[in-house]
C-alpha atoms as a PDB file:
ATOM      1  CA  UNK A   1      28.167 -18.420  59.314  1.00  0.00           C
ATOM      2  CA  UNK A   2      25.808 -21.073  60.846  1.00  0.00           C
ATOM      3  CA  UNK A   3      22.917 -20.300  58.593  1.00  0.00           C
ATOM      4  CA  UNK A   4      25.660 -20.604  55.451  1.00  0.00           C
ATOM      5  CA  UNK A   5      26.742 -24.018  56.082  1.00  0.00           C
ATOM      6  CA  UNK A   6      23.630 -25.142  57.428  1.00  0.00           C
ATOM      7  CA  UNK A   7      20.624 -24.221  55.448  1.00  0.00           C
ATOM      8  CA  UNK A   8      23.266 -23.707  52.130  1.00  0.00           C
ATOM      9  CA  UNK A   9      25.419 -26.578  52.941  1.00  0.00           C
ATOM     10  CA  UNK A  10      23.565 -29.342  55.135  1.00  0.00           C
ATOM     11  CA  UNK A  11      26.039 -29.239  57.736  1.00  0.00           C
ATOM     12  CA  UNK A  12      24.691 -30.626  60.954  1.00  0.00           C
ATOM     13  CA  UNK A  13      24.132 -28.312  63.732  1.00  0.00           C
ATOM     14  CA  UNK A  14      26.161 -29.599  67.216  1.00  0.00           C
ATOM     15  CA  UNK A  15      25.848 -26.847  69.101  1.00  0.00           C
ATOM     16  CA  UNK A  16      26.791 -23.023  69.643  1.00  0.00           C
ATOM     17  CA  UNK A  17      28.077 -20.225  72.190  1.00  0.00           C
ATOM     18  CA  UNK A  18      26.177 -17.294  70.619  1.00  0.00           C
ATOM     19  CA  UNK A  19      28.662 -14.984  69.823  1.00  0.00           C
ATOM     20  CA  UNK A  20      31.916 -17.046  70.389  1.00  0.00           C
ATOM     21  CA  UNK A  21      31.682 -20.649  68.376  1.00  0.00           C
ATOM     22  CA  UNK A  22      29.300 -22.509  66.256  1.00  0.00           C
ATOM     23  CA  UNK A  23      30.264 -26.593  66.188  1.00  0.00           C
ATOM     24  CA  UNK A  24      29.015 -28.523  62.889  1.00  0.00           C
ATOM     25  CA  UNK A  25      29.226 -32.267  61.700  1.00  0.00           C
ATOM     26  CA  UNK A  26      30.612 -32.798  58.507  1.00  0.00           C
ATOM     27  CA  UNK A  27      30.393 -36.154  57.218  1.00  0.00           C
ATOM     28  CA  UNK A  28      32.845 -37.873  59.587  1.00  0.00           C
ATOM     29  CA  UNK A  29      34.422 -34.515  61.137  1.00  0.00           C
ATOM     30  CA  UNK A  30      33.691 -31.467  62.807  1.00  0.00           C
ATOM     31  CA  UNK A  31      33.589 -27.787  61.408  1.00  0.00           C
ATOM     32  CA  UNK A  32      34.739 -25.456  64.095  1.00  0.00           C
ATOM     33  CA  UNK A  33      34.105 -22.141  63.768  1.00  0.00           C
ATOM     34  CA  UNK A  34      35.291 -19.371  66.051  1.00  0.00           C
ATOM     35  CA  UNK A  35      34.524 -15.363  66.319  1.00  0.00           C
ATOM     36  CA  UNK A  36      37.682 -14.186  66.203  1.00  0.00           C
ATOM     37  CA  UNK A  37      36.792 -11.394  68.214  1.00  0.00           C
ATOM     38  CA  UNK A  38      36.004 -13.066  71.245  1.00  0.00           C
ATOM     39  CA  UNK A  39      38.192 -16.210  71.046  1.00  0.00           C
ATOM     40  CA  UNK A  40      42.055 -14.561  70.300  1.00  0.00           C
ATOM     41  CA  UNK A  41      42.855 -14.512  73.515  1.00  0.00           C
ATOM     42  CA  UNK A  42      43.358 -16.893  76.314  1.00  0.00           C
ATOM     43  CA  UNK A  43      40.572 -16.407  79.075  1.00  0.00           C
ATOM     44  CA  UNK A  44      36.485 -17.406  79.057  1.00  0.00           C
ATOM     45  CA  UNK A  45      35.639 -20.586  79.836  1.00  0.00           C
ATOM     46  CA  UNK A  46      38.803 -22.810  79.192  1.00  0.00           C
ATOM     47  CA  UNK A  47      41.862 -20.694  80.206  1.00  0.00           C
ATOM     48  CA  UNK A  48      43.949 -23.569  78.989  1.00  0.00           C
ATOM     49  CA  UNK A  49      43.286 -23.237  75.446  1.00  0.00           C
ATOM     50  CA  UNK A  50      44.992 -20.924  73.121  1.00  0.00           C
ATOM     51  CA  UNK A  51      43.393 -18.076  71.237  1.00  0.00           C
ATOM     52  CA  UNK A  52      41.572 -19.047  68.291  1.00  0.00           C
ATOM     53  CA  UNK A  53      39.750 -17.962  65.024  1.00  0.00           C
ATOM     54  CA  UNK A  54      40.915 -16.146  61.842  1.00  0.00           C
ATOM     55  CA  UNK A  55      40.754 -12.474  61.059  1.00  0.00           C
ATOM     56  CA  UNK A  56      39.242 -11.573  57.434  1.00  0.00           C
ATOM     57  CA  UNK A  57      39.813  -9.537  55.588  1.00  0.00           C
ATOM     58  CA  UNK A  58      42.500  -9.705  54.649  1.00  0.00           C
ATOM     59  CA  UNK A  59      43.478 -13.349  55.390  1.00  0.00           C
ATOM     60  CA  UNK A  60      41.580 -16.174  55.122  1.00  0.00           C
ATOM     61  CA  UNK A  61      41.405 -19.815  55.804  1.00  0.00           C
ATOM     62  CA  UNK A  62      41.267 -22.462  53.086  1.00  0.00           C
ATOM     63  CA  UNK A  63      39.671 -26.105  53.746  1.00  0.00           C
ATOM     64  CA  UNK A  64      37.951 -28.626  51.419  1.00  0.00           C
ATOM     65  CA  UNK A  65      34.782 -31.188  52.158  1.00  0.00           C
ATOM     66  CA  UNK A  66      35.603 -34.242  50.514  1.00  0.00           C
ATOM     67  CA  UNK A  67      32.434 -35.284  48.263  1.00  0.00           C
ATOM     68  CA  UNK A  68      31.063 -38.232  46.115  1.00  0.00           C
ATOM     69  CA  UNK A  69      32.636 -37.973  42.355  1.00  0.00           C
ATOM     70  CA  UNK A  70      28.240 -38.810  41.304  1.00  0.00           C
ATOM     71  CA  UNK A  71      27.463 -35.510  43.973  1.00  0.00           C
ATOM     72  CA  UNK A  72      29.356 -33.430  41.614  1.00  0.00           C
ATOM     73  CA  UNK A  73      27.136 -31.429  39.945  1.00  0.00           C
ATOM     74  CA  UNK A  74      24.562 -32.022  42.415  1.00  0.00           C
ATOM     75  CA  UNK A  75      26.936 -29.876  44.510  1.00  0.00           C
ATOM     76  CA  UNK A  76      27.013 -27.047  41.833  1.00  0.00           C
ATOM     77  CA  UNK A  77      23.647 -26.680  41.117  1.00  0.00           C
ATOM     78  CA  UNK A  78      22.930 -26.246  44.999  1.00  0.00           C
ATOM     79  CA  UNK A  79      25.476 -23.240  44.858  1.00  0.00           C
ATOM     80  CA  UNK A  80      23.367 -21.929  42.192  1.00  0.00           C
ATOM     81  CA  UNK A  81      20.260 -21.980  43.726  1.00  0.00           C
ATOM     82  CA  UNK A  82      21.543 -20.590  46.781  1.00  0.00           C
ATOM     83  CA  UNK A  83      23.292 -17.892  45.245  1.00  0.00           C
ATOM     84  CA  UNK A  84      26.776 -19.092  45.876  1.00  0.00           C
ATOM     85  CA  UNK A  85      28.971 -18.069  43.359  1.00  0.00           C
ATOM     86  CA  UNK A  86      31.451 -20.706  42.399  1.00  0.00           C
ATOM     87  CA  UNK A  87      35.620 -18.742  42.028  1.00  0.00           C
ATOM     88  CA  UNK A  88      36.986 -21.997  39.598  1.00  0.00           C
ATOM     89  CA  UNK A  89      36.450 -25.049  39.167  1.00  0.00           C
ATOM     90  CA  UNK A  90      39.507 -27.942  38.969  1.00  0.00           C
ATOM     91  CA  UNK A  91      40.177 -31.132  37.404  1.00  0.00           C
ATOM     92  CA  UNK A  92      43.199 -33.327  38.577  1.00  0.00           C
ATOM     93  CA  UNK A  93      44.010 -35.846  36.362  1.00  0.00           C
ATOM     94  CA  UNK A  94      47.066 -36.757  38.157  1.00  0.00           C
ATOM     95  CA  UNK A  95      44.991 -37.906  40.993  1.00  0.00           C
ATOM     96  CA  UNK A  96      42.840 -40.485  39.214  1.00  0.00           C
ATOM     97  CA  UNK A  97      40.620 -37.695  37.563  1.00  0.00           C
ATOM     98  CA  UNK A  98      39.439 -35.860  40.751  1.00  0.00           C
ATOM     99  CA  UNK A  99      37.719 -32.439  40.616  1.00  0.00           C
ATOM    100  CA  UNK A 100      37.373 -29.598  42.770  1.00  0.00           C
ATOM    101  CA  UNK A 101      34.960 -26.499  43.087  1.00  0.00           C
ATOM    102  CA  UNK A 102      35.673 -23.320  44.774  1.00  0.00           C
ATOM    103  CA  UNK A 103      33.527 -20.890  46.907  1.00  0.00           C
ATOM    104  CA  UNK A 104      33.906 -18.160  49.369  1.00  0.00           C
ATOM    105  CA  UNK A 105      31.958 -18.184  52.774  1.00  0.00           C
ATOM    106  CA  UNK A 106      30.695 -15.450  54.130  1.00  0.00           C
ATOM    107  CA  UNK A 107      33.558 -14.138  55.997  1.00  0.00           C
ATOM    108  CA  UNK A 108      35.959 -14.762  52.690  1.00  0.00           C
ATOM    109  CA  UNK A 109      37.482 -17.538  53.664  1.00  0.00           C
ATOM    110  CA  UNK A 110      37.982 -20.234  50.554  1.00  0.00           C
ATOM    111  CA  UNK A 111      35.690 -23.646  50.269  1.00  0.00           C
ATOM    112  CA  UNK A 112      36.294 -26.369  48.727  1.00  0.00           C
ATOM    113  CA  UNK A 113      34.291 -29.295  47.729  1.00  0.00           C
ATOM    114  CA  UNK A 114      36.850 -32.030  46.252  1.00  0.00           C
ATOM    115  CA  UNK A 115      35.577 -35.265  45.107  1.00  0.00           C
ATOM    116  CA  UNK A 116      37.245 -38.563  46.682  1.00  0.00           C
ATOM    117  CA  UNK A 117      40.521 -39.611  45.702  1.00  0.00           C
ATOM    118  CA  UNK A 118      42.216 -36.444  45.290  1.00  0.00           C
ATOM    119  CA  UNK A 119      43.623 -37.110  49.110  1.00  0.00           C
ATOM    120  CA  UNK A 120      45.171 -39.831  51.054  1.00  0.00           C
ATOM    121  CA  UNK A 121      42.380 -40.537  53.255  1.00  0.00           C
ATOM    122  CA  UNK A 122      40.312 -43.223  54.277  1.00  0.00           C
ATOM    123  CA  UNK A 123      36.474 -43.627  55.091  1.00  0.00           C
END
């Protein structure tokens, strides 16, 4: 997962537990991203927190990086050349002509790359 969204993606490397959580900077917020196997339950080195990380198959997580509207196809083309196979792209008129494309991760969970203005958010 941290070679995906790192060398595929450009995410920023933070830091890592081998084997338990990988940290990476995206944009202006943090991808978390926890081995399920060794984070569910409560114990290790914070007892306070709760268990974390999703099991997949079958479920999965869905989450979207907000983009640039002129990264678009930038974005697309570095799927293709990574062998990324983009699920669907979207178009949302209703929110002042945003698009969206879709990709799985490695462990199946659902990515999505959204240019601004499709959310109520602010830079």
């Amino acid at each position: 997962m941290k070679d995906f969204y790192t060398k595929n993606l450009g995410l920023e490397f933070i830091s890592e537990e081998k084997g338990r959580h990988v940290f990476l900077k995206a944009g202006k917020s943090m991808l978390l991203i926890f081995n399920p196997e060794n984070t569910r339950s409560i114990g290790g080195n914070n007892k306070k927190l709760p268990a974390h990380g999703a099991i997949t198959p079958p479920a999965c997580i869905h989450f979207a990086l907000e983009i640039e509207d002129e990264d678009y196809d930038d974005w697309k083309n570095i799927l293709k050349q990574n062998g990324i196979y983009v699920e669907m792209e979207a178009s949302w008129a209703e929110k002042q002509d945003s698009r969206s494309i879709y990709f799985r991760d490695p462990a199946g969970n659902l990515v999505e790359f959204v240019t601004k203005c499709n959310w109520p958010v602010e830079d």
